[in-house]
C-alpha atoms as a PDB file:
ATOM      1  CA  UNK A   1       0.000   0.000   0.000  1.00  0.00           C
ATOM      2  CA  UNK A   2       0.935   3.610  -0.964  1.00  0.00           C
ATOM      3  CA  UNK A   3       0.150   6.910   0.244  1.00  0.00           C
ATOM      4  CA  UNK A   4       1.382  10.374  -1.291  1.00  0.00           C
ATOM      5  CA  UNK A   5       0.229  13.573   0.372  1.00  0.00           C
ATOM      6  CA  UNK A   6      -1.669  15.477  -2.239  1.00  0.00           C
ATOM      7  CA  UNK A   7      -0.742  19.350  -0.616  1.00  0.00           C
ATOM      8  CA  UNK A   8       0.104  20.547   2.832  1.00  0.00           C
ATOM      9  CA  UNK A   9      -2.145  21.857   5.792  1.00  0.00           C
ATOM     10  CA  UNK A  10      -0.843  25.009   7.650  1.00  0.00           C
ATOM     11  CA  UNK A  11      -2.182  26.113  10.771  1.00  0.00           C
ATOM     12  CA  UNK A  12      -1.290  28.572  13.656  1.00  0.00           C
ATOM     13  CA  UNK A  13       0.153  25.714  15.700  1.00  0.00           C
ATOM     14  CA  UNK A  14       4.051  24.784  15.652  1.00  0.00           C
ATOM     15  CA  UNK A  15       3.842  22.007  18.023  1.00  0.00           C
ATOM     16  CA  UNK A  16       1.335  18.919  19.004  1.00  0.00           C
ATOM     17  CA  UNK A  17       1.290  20.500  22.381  1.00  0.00           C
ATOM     18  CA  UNK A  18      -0.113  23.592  20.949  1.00  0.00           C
ATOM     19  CA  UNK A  19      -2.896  21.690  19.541  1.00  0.00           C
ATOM     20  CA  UNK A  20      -6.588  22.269  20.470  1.00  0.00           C
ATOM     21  CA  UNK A  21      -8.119  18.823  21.282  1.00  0.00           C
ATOM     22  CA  UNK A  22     -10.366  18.948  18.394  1.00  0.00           C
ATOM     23  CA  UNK A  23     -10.980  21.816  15.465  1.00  0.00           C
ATOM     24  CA  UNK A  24     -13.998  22.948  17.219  1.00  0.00           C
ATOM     25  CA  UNK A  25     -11.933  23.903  20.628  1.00  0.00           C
ATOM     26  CA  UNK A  26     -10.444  27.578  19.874  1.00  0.00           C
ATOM     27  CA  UNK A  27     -13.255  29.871  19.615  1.00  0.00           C
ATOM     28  CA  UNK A  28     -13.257  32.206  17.343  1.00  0.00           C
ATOM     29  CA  UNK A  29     -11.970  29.236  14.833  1.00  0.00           C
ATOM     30  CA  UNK A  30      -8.961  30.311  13.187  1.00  0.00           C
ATOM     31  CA  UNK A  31      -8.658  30.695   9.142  1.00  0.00           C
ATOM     32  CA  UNK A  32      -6.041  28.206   7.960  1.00  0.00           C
ATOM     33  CA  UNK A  33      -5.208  26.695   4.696  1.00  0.00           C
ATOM     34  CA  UNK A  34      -5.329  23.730   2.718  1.00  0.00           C
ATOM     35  CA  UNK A  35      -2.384  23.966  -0.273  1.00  0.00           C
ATOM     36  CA  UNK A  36      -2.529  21.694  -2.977  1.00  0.00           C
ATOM     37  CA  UNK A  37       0.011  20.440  -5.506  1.00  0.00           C
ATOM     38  CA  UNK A  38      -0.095  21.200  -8.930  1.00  0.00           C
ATOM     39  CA  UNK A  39      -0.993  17.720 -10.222  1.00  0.00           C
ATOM     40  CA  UNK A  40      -4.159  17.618  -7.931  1.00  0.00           C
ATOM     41  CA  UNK A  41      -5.307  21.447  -8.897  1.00  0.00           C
ATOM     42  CA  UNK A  42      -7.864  20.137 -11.705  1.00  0.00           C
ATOM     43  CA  UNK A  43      -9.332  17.823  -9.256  1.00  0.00           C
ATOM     44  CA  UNK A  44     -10.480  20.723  -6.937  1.00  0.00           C
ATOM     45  CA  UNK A  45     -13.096  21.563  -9.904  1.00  0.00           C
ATOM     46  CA  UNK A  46     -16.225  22.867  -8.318  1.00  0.00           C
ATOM     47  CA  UNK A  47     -15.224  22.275  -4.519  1.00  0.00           C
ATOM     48  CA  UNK A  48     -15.877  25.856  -4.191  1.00  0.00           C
ATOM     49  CA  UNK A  49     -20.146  24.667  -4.445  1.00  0.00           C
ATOM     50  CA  UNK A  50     -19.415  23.070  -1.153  1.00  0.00           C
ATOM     51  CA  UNK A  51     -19.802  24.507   2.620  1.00  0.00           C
ATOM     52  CA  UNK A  52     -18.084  21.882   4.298  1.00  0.00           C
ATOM     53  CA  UNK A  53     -15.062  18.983   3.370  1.00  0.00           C
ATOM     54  CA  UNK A  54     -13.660  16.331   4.921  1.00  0.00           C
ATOM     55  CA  UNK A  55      -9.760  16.353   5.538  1.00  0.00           C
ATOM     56  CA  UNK A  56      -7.913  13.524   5.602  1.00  0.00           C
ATOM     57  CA  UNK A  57      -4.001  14.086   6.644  1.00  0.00           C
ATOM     58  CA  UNK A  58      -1.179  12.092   7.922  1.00  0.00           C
ATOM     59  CA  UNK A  59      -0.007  12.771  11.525  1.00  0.00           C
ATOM     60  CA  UNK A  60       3.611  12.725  10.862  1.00  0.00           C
ATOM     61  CA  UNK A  61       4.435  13.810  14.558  1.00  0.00           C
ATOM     62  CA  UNK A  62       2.350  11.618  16.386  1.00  0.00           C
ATOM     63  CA  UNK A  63       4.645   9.400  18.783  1.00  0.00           C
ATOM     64  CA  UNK A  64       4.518   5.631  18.222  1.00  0.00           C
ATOM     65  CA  UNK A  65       0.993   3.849  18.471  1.00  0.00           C
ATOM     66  CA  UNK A  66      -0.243   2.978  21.925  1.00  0.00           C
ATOM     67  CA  UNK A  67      -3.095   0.226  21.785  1.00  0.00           C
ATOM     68  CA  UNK A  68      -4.341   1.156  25.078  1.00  0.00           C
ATOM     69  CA  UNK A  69      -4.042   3.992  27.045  1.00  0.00           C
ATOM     70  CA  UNK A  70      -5.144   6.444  29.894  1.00  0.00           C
ATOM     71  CA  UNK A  71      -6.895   9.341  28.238  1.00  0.00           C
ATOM     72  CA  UNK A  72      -5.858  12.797  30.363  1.00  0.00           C
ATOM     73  CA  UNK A  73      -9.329  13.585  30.534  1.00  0.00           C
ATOM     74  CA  UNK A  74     -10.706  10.023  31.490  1.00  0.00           C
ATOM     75  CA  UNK A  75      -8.928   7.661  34.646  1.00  0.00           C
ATOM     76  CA  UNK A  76     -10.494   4.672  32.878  1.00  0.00           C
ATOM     77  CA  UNK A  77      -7.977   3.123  30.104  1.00  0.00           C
ATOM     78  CA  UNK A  78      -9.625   2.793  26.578  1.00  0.00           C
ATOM     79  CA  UNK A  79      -8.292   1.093  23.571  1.00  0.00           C
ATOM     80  CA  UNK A  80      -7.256   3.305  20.713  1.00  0.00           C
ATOM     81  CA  UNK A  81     -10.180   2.890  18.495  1.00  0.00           C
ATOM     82  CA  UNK A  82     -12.397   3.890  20.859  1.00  0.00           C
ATOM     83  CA  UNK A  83     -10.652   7.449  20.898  1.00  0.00           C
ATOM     84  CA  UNK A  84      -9.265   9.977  18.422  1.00  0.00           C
ATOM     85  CA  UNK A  85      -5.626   9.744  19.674  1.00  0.00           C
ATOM     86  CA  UNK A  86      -2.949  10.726  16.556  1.00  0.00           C
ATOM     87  CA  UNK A  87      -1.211   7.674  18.439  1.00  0.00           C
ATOM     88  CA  UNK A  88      -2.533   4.976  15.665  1.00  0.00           C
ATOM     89  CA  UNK A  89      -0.935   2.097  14.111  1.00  0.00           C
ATOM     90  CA  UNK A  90      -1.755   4.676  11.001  1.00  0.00           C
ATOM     91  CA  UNK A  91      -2.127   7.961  12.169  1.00  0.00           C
ATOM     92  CA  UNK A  92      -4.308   9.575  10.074  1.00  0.00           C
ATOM     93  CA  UNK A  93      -6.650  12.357  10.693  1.00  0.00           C
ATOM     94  CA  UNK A  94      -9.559  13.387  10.159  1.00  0.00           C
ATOM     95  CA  UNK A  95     -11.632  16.731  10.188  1.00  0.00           C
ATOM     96  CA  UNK A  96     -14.664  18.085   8.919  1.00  0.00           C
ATOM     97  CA  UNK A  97     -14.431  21.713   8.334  1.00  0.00           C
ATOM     98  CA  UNK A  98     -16.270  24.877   6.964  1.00  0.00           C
ATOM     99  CA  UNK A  99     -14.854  25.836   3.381  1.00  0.00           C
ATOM    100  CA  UNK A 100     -14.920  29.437   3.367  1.00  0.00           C
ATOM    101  CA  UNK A 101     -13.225  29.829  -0.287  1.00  0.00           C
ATOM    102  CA  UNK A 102     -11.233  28.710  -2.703  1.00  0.00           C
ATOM    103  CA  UNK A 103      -8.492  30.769  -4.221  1.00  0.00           C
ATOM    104  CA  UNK A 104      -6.600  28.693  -7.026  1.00  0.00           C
ATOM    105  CA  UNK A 105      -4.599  25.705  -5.384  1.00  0.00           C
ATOM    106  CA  UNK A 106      -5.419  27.073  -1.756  1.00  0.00           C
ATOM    107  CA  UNK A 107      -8.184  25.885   0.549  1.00  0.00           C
ATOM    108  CA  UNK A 108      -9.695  28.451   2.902  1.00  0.00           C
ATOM    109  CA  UNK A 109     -11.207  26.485   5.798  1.00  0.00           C
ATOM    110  CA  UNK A 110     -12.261  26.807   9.687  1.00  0.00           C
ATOM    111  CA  UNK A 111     -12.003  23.593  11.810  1.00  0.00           C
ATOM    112  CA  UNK A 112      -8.489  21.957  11.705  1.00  0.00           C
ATOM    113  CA  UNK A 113      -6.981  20.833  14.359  1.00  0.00           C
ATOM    114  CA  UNK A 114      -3.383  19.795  13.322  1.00  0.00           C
ATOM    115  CA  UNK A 115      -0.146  20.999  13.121  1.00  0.00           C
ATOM    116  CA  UNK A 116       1.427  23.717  10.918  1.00  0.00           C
ATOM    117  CA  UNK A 117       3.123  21.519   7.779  1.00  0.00           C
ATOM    118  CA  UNK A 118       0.575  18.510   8.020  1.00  0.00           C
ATOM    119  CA  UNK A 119       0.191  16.147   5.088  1.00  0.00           C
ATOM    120  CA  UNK A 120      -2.566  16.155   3.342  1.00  0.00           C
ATOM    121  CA  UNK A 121      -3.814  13.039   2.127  1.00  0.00           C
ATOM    122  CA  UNK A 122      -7.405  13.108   0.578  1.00  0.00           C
ATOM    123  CA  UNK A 123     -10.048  15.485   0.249  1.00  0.00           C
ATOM    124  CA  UNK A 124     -13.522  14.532   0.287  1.00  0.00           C
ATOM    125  CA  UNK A 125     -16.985  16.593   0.129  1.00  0.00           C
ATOM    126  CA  UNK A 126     -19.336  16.771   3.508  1.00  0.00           C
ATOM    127  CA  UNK A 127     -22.477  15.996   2.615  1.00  0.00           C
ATOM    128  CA  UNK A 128     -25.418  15.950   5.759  1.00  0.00           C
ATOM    129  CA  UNK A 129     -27.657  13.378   3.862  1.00  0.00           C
ATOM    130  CA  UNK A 130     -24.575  10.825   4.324  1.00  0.00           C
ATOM    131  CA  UNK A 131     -22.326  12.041   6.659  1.00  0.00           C
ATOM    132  CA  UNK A 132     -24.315  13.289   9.707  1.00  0.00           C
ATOM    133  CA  UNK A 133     -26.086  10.642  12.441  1.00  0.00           C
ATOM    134  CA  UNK A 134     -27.964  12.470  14.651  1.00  0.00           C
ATOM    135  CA  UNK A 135     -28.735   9.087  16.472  1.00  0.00           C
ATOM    136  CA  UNK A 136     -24.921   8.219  17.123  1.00  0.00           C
ATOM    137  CA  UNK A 137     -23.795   7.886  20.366  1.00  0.00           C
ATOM    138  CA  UNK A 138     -21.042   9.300  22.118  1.00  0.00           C
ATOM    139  CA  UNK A 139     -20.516   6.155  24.370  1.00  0.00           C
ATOM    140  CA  UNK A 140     -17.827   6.209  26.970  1.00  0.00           C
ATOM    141  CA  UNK A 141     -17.643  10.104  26.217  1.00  0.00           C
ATOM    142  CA  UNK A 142     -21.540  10.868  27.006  1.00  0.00           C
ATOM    143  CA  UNK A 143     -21.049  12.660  30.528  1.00  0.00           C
ATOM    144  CA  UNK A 144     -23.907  12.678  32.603  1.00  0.00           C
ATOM    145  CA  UNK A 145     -25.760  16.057  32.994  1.00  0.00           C
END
């Protein structure tokens, strides 16, 4: 199997530790950017119709995968696929943010959550009708109120 990043995320963030949790943490969102090589311009053809993507990017700082682990918000310990740790056998990442425009190779969007000089891997559209569960649980995350 072979994965090529197809442009680069940049964010405000230098370091994982300067990360917000998720995209939806800082508030007001900050504007970052989604560059994309050359040979993958054409395939951005009428992205600009959408209000939301998905991002998917490689996690090329994430330390080595932990199967289970302590979360730092949790004292119960959970098995990686149960969370959204970048520690992963394959650490890729995923977000779902707000396209705000498109300027030539350049992504405008709201929502990541990864650090400055990510790889991105894929770009896919959002679409509610598909995407969205309103029925989904949160499981071990669901606090009580």
């Amino acid at each position: 199997m072979t994965l090529r990043p197809i442009g680069t995320l940049h964010t405000p963030w230098r370091t994982i530790a300067e990360c917000p949790r998720n995209g939806r943490q800082p508030n007001p969102p900050p504007l970052c950017t989604a560059v994309v090589l050359p040979e993958f311009v054409e395939g951005l053809r009428s992205v600009e119709t959408l209000s939301h993507l998905i991002l998917l990017y490689w996690l090329d700082q994430a330390r080595s995968a932990e199967l289970v682990f302590t979360p730092p918000f949790d004292d119960t310990p959970r098995g990686i696929f149960a969370t959204r740790s970048p520690r992963r056998p394959n650490p890729i990442g995923l977000s779902v943010v707000a396209l705000e425009k498109l300027n030539g190779d350049t992504l405008h969007v709201r929502y990541l959550d990864c650090v400055d000089g990510t790889p991105l891997l894929d770009i896919k559209p959002y679409f509610p009708t598909t995407d969205c569960e309103p029925g989904a649980s949160m499981g071990w995350l669901r606090r009580p109120v």
